[in-house]
Protein backbone atom coordinates (compact mmCIF):
# COMPACT_ATOMS: atom_id res chain seq x y z
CA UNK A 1 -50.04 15.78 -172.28
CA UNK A 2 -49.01 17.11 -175.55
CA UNK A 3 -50.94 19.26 -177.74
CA UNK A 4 -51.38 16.63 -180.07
CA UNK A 5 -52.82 14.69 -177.82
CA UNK A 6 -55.61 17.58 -176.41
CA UNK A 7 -56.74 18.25 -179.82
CA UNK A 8 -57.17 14.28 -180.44
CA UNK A 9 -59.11 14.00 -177.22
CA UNK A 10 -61.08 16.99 -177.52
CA UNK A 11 -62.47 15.71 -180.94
CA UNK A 12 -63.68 12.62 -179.50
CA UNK A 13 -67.66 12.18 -179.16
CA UNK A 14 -67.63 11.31 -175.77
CA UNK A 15 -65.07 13.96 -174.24
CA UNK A 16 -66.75 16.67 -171.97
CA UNK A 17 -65.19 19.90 -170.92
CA UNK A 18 -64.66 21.08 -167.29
CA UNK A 19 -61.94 22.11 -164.73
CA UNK A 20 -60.90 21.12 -161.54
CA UNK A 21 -60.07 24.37 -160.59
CA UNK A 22 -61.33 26.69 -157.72
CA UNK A 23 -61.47 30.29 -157.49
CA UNK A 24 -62.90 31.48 -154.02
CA UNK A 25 -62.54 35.65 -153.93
CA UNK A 26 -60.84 36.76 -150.46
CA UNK A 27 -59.59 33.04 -149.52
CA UNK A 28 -57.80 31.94 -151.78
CA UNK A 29 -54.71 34.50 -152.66
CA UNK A 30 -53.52 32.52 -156.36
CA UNK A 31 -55.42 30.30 -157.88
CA UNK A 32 -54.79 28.43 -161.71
CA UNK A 33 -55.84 30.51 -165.05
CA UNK A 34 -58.56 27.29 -165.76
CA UNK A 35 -60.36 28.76 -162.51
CA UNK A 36 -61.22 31.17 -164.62
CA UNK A 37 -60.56 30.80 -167.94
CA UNK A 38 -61.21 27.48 -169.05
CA UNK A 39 -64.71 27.03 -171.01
CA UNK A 40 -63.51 30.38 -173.29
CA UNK A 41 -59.99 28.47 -173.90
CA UNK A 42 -61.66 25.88 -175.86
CA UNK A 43 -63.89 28.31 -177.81
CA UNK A 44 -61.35 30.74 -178.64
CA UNK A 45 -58.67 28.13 -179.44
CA UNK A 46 -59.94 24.79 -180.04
CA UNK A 47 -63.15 26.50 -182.15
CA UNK A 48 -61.68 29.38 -183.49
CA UNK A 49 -58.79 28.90 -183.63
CA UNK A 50 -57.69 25.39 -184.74
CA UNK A 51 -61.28 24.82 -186.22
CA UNK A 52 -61.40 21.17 -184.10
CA UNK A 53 -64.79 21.60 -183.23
CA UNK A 54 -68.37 23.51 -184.32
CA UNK A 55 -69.32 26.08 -181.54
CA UNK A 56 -72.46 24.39 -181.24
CA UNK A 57 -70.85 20.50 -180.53
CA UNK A 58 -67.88 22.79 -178.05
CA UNK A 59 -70.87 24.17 -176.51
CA UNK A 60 -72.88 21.17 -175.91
CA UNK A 61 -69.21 19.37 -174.65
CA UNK A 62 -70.03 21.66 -171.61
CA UNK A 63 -73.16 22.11 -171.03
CA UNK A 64 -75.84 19.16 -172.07
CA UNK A 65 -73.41 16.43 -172.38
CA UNK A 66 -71.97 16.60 -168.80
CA UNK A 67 -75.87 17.37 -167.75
CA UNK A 68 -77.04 13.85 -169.51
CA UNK A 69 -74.11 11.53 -168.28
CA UNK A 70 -73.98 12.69 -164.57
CA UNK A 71 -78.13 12.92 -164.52
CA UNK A 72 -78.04 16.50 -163.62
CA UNK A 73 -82.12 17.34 -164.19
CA UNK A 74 -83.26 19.97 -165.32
CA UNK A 75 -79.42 21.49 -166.59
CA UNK A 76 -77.63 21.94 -169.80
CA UNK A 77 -80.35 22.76 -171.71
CA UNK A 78 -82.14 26.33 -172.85
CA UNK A 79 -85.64 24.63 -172.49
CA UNK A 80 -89.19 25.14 -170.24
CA UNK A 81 -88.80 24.41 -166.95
CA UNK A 82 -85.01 24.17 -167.20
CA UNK A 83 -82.52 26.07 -164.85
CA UNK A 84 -80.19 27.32 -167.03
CA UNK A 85 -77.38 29.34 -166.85
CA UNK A 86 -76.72 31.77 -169.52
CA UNK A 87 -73.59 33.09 -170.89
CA UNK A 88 -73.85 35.92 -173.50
CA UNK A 89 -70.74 35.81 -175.65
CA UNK A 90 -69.07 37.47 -178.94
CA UNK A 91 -68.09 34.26 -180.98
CA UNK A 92 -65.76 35.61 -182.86
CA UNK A 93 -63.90 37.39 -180.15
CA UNK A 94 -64.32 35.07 -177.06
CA UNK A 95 -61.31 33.76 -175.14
CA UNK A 96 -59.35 33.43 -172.25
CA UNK A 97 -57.29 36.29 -171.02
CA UNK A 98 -55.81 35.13 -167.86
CA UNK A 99 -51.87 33.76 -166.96
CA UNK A 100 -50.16 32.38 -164.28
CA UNK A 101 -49.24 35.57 -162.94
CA UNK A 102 -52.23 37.03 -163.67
CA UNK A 103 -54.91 34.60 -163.44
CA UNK A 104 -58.28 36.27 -162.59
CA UNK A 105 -58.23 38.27 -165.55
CA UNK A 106 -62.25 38.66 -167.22
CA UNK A 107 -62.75 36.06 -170.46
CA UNK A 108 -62.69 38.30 -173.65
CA UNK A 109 -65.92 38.35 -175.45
CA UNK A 110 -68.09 37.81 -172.55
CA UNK A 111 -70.89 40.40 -172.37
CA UNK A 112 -73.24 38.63 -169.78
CA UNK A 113 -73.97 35.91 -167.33
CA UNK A 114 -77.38 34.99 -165.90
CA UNK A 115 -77.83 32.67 -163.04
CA UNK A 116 -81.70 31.74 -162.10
CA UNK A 117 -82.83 34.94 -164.75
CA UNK A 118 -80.68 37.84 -162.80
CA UNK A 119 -77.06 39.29 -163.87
């Protein structure tokens, strides 16, 4: 696809975010940058960036959108009773640092993750 066409898509209302890429430590020797750095791609250039979206609607384009049309209960939302994830990030520094060469590199700007309330 062609940039122009990503930035189009992204924009739309009904386009969700996610990867089809797998990263398994030990088994897997290379693996695809998206594995890793995917969801920080679109902050740092799609938000950031090239403005295309609010961090709040890029946000919700991977978290409570993908939740609501695939019926996932009690995920993508920060509510009661809710199973959340939580990723702690800088905004205004957040990105993907990984290449094809070198494609487990950390995201830039992340400063936490919590999974069922531990780090």
């Amino acid at each position: 696809m062609s940039k122009e066409d990503v930035d189009f898509l992204v924009t739309d209302s009904i386009c969700m975010f996610g990867t089809d890429s797998l990263y398994i430590p030990g088994v897997m020797a290379m693996t695809h940058p998206r594995a890793i750095g995917t969801f920080q791609k679109i902050l740092g250039q799609c938000v950031r960036g090239k403005g295309l979206l609010t961090l709040e609607k890029a946000i919700h384009k991977k978290t409570g959108l993908p939740a609501l049309w695939y019926g996932l209960e009690g995920k993508g939302f920060i509510a009661q009773d809710k199973d959340a994830v939580l990723v702690i990030f800088d905004p205004d520094t957040t990105d993907q640092q990984c290449t094809y060469s070198q494609p487990i590199l950390p995201n830039k700007g992340v400063n936490y993750v919590f999974v069922r309330g531990r780090k």
